[in-house]
PDB file of N, CA and C in Angstrom:
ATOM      1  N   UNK A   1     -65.603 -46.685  72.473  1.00  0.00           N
ATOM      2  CA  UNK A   1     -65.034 -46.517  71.156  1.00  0.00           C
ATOM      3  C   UNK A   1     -63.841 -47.465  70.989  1.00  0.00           C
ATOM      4  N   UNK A   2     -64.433 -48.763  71.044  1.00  0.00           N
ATOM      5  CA  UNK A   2     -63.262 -49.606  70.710  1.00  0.00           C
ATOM      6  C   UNK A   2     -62.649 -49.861  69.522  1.00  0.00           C
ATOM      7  N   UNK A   3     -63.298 -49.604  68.535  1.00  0.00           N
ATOM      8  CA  UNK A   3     -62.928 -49.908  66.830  1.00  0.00           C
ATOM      9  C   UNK A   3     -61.983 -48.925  66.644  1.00  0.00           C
ATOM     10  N   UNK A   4     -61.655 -47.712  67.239  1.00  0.00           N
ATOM     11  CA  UNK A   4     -60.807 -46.524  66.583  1.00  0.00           C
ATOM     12  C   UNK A   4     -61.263 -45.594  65.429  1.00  0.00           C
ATOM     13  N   UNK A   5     -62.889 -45.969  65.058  1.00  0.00           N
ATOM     14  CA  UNK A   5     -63.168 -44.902  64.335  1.00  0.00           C
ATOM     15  C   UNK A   5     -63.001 -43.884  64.245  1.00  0.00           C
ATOM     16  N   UNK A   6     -63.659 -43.188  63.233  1.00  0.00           N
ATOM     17  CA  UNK A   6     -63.805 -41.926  63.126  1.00  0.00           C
ATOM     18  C   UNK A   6     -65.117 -41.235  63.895  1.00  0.00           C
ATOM     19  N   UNK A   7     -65.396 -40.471  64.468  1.00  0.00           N
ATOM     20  CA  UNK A   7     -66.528 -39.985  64.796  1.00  0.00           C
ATOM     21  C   UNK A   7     -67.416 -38.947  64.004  1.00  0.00           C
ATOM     22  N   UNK A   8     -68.433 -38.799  63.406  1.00  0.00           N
ATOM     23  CA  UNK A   8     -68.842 -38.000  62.367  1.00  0.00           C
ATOM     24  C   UNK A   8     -70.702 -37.794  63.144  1.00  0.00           C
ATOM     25  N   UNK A   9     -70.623 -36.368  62.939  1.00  0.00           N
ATOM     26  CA  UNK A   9     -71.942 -35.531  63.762  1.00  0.00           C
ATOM     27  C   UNK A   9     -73.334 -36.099  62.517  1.00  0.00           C
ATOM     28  N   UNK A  10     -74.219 -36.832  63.238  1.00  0.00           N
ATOM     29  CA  UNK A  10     -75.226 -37.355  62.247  1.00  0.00           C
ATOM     30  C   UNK A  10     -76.476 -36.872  62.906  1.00  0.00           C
ATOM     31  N   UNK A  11     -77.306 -36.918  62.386  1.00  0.00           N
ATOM     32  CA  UNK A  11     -79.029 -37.279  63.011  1.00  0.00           C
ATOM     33  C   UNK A  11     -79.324 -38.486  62.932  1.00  0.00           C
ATOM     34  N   UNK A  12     -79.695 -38.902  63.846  1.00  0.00           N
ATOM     35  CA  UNK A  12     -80.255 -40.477  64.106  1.00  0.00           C
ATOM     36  C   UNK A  12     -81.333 -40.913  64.715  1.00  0.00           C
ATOM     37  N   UNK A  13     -81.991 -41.853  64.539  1.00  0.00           N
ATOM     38  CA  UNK A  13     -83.980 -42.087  65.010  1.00  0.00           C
ATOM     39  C   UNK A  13     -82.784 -43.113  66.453  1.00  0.00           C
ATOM     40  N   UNK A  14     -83.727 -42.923  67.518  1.00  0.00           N
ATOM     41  CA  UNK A  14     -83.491 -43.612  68.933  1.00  0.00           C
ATOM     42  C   UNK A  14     -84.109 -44.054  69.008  1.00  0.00           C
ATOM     43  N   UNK A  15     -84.699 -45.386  69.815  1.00  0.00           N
ATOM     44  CA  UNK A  15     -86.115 -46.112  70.072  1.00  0.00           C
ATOM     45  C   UNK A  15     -85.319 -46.117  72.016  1.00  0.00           C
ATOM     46  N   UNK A  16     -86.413 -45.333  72.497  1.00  0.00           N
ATOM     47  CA  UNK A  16     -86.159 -45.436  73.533  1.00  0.00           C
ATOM     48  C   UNK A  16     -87.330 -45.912  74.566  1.00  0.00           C
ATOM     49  N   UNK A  17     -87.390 -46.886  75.749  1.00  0.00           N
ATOM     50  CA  UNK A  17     -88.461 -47.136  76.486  1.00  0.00           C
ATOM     51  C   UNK A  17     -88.609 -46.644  77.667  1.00  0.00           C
ATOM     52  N   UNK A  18     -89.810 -45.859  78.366  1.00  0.00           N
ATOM     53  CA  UNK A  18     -90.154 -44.855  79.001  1.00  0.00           C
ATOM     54  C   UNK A  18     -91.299 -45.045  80.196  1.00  0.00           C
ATOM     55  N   UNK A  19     -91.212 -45.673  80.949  1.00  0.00           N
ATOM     56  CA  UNK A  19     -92.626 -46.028  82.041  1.00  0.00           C
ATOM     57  C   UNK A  19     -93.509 -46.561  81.083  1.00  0.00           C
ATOM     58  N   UNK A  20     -93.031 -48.543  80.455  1.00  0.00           N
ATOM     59  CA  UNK A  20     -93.454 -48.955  79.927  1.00  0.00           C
ATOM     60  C   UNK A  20     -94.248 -49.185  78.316  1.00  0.00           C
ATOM     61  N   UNK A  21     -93.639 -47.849  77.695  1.00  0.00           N
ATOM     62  CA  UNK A  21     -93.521 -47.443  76.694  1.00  0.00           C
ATOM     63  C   UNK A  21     -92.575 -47.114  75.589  1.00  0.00           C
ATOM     64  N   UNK A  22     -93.121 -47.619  74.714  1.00  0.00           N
ATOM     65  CA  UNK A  22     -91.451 -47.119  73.744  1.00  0.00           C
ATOM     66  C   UNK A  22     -91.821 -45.822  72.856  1.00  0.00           C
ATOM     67  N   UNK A  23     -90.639 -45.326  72.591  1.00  0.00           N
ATOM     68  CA  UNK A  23     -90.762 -43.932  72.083  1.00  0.00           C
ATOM     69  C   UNK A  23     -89.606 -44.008  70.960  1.00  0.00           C
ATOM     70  N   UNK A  24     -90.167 -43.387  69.612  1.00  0.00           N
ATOM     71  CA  UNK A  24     -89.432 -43.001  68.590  1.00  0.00           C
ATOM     72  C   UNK A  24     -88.878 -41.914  68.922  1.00  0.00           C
ATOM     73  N   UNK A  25     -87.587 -41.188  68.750  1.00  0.00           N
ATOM     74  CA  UNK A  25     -87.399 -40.095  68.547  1.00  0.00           C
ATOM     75  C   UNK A  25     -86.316 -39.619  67.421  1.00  0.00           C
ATOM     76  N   UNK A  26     -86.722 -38.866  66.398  1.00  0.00           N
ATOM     77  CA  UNK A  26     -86.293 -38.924  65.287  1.00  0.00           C
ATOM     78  C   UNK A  26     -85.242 -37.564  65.012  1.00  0.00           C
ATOM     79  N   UNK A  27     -84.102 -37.202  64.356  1.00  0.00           N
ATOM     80  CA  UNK A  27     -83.644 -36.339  64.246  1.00  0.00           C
ATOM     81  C   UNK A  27     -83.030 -36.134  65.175  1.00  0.00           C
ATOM     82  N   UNK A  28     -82.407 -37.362  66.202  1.00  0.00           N
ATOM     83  CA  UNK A  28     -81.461 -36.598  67.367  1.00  0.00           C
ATOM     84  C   UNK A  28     -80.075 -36.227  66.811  1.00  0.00           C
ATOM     85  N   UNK A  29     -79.306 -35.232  67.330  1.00  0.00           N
ATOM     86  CA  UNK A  29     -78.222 -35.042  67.364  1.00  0.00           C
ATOM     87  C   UNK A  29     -77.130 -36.202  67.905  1.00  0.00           C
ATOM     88  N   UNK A  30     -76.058 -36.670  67.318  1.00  0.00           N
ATOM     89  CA  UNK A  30     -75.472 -38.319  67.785  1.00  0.00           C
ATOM     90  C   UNK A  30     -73.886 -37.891  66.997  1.00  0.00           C
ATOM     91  N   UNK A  31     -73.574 -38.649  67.706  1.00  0.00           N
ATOM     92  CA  UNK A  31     -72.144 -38.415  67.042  1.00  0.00           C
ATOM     93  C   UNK A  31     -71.494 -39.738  66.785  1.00  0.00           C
ATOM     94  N   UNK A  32     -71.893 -40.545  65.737  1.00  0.00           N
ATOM     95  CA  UNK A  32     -71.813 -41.659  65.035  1.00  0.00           C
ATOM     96  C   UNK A  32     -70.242 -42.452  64.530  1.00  0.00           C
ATOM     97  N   UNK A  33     -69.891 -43.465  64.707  1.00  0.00           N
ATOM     98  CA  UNK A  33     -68.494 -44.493  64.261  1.00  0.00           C
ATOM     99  C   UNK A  33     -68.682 -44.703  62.917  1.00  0.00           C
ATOM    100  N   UNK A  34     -67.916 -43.670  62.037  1.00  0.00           N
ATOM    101  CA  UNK A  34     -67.676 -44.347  60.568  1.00  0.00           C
ATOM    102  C   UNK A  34     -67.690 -45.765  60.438  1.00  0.00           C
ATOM    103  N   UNK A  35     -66.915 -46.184  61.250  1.00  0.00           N
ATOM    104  CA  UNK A  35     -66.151 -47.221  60.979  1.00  0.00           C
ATOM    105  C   UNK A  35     -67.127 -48.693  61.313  1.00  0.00           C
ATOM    106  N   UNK A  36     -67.856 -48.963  63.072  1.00  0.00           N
ATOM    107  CA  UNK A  36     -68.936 -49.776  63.248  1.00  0.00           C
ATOM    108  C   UNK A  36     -70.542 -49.081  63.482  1.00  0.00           C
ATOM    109  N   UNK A  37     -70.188 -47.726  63.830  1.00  0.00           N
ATOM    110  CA  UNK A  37     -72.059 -47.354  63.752  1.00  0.00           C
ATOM    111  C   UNK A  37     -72.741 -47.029  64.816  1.00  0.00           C
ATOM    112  N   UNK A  38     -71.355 -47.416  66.165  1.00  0.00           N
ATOM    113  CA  UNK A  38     -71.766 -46.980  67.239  1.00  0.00           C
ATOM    114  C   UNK A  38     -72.185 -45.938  67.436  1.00  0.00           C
ATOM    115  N   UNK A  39     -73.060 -45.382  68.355  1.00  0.00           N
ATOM    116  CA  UNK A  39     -73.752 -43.995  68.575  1.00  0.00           C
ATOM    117  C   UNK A  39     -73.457 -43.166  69.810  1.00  0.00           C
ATOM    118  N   UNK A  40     -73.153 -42.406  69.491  1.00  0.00           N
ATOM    119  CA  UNK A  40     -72.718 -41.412  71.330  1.00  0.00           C
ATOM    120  C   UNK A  40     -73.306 -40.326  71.540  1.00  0.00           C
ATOM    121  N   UNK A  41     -73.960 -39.910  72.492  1.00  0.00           N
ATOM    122  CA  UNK A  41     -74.484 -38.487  72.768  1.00  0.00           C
ATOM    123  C   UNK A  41     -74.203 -38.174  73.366  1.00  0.00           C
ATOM    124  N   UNK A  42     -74.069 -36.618  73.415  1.00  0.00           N
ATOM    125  CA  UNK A  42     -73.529 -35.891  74.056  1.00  0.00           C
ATOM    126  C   UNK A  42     -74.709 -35.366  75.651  1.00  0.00           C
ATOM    127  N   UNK A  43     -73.914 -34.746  76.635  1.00  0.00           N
ATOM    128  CA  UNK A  43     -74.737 -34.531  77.590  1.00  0.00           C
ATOM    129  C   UNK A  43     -76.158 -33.551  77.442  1.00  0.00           C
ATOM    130  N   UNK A  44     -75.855 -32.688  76.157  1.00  0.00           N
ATOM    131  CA  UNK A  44     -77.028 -31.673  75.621  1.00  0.00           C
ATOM    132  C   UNK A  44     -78.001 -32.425  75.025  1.00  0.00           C
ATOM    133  N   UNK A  45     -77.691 -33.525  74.073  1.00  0.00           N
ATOM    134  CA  UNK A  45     -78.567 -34.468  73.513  1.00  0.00           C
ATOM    135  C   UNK A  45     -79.062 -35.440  74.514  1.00  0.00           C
ATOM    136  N   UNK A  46     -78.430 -36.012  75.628  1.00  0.00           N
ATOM    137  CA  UNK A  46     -79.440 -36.381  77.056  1.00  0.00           C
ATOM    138  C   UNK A  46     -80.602 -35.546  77.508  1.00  0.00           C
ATOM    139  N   UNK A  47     -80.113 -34.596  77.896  1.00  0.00           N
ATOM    140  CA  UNK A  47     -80.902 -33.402  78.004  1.00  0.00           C
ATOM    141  C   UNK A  47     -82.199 -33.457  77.416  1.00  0.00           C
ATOM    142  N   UNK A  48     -82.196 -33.553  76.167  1.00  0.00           N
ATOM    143  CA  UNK A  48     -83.325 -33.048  75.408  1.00  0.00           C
ATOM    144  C   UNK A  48     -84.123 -34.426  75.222  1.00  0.00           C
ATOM    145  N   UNK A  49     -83.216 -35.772  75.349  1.00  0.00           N
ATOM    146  CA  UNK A  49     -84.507 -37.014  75.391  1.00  0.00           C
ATOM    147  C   UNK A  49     -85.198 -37.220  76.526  1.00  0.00           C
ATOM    148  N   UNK A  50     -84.408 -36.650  77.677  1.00  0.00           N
ATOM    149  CA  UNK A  50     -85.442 -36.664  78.661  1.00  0.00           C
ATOM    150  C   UNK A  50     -86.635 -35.454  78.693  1.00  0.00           C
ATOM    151  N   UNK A  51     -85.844 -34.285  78.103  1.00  0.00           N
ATOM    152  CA  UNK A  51     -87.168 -33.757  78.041  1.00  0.00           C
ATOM    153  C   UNK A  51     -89.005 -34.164  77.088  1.00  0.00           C
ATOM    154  N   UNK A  52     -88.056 -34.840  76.204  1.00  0.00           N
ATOM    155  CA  UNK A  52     -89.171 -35.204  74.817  1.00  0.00           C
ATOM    156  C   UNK A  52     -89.817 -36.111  75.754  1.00  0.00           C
ATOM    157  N   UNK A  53     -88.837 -37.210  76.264  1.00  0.00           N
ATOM    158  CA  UNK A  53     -89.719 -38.446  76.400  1.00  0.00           C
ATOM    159  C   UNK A  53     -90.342 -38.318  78.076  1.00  0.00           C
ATOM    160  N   UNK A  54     -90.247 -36.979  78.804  1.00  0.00           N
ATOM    161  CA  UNK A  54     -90.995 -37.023  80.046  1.00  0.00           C
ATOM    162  C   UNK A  54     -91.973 -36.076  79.625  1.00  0.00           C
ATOM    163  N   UNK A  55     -92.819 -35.423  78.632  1.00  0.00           N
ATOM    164  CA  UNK A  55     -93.626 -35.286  78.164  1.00  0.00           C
ATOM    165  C   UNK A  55     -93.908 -33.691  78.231  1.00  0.00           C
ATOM    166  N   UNK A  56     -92.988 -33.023  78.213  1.00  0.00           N
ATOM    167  CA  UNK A  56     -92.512 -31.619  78.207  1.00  0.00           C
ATOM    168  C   UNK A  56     -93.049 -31.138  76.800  1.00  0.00           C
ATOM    169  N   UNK A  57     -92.625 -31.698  75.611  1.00  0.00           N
ATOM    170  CA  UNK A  57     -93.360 -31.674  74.507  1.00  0.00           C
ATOM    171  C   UNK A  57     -94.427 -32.548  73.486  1.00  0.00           C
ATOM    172  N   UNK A  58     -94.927 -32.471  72.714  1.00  0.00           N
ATOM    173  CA  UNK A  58     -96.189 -33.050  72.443  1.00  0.00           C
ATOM    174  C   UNK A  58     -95.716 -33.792  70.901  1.00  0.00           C
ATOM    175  N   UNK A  59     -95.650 -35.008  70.849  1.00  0.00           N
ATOM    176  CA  UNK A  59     -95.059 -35.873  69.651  1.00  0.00           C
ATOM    177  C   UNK A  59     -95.624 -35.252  68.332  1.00  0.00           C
ATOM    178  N   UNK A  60     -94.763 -35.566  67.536  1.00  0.00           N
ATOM    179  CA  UNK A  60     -95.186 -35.087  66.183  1.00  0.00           C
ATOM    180  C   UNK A  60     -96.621 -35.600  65.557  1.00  0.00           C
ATOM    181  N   UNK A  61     -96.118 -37.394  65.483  1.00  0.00           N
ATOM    182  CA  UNK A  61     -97.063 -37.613  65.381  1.00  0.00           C
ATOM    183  C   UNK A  61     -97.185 -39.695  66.179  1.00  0.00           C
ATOM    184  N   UNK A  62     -97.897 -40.141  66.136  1.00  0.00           N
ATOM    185  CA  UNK A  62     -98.043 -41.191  66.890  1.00  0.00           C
ATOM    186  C   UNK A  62     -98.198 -42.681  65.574  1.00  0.00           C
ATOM    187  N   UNK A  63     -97.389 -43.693  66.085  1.00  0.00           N
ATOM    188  CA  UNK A  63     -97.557 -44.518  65.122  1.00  0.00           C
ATOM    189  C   UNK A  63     -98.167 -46.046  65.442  1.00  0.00           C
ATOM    190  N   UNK A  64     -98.340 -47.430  65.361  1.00  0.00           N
ATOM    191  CA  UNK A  64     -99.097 -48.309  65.169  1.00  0.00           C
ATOM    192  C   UNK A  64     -97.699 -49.366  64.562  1.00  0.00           C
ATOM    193  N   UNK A  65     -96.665 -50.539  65.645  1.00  0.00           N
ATOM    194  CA  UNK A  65     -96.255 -50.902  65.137  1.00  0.00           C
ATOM    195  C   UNK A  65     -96.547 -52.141  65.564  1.00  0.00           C
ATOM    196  N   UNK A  66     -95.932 -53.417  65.144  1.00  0.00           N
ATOM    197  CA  UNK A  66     -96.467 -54.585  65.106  1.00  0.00           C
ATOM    198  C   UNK A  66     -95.483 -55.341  66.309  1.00  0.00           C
ATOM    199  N   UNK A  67     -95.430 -55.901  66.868  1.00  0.00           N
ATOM    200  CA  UNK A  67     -94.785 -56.519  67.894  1.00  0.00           C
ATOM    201  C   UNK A  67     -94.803 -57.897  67.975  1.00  0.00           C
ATOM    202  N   UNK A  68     -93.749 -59.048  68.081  1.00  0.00           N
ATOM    203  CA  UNK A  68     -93.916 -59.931  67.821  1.00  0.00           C
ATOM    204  C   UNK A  68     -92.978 -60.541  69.019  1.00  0.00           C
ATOM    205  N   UNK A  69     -93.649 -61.411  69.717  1.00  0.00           N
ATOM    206  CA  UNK A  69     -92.872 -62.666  70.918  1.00  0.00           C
ATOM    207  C   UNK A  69     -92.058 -63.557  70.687  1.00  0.00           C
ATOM    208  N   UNK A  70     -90.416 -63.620  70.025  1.00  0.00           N
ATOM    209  CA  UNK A  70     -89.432 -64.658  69.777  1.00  0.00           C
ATOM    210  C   UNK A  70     -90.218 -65.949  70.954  1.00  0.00           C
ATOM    211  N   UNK A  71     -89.662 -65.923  71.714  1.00  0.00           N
ATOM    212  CA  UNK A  71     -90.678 -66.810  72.952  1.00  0.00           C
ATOM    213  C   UNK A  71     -91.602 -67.779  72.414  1.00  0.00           C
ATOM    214  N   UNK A  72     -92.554 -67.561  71.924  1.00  0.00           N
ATOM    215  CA  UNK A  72     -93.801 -67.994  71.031  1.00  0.00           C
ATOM    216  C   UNK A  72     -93.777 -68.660  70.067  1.00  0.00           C
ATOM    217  N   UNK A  73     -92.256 -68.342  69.298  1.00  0.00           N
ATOM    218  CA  UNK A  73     -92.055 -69.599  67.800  1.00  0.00           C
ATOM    219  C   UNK A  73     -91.827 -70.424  68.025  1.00  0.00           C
ATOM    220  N   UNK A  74     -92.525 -71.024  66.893  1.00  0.00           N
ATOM    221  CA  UNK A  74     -92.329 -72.837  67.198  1.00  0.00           C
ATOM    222  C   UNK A  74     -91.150 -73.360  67.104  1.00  0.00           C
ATOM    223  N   UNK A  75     -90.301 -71.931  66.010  1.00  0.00           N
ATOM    224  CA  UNK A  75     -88.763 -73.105  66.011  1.00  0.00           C
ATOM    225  C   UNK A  75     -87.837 -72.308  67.892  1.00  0.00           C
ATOM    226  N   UNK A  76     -88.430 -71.545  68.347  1.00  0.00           N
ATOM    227  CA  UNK A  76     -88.146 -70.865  69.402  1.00  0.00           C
ATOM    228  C   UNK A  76     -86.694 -71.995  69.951  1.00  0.00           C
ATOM    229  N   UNK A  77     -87.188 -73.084  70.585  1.00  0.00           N
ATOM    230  CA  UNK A  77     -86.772 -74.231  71.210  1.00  0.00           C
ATOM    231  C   UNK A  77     -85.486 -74.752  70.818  1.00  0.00           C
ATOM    232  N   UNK A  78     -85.264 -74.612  69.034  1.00  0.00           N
ATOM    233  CA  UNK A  78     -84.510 -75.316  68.191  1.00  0.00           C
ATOM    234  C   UNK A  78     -83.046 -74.137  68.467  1.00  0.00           C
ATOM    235  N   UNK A  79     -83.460 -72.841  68.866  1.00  0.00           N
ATOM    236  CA  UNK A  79     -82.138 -71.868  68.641  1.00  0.00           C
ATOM    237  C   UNK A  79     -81.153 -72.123  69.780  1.00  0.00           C
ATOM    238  N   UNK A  80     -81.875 -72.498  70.769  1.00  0.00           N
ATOM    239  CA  UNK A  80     -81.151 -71.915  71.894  1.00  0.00           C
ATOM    240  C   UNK A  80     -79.992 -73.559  71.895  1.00  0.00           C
TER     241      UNK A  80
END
């Protein structure tokens, strides 16, 4: 918490990756920086992504997203 925000209790979507998998998880409990947006959880909200994402419970629902290789563009070469 370097900015000195404020901290304010939000729900927030996580994209977390899991034995080669990524996982949405939506509606976590987070305790969010007014000020830059940073995100903090608490040790109860650990808790519960490991439970979701070691497969304790059964996803809502499953989605289909598109994935794309920076690596692969042609202007790739020109950024770095």
């Amino acid at each position: 918490m370097y900015c000195k925000g404020k901290l304010e209790k939000k729900l927030v979507a996580r994209i977390q990756e899991y034995e080669g998998r990524w996982i949405v998880i939506e509606n976590l409990p987070a305790l969010v920086c007014d000020q830059c947006g940073e995100q903090f959880y608490t040790p109860q909200t650990h808790d519960l992504v490991v439970s979701l994402i070691t497969g304790k419970t059964r996803p809502v629902r499953t989605e289909v997203i598109e994935v794309y290789d920076a690596a692969s563009a042609a202007w790739h070469s020109s950024v770095k």
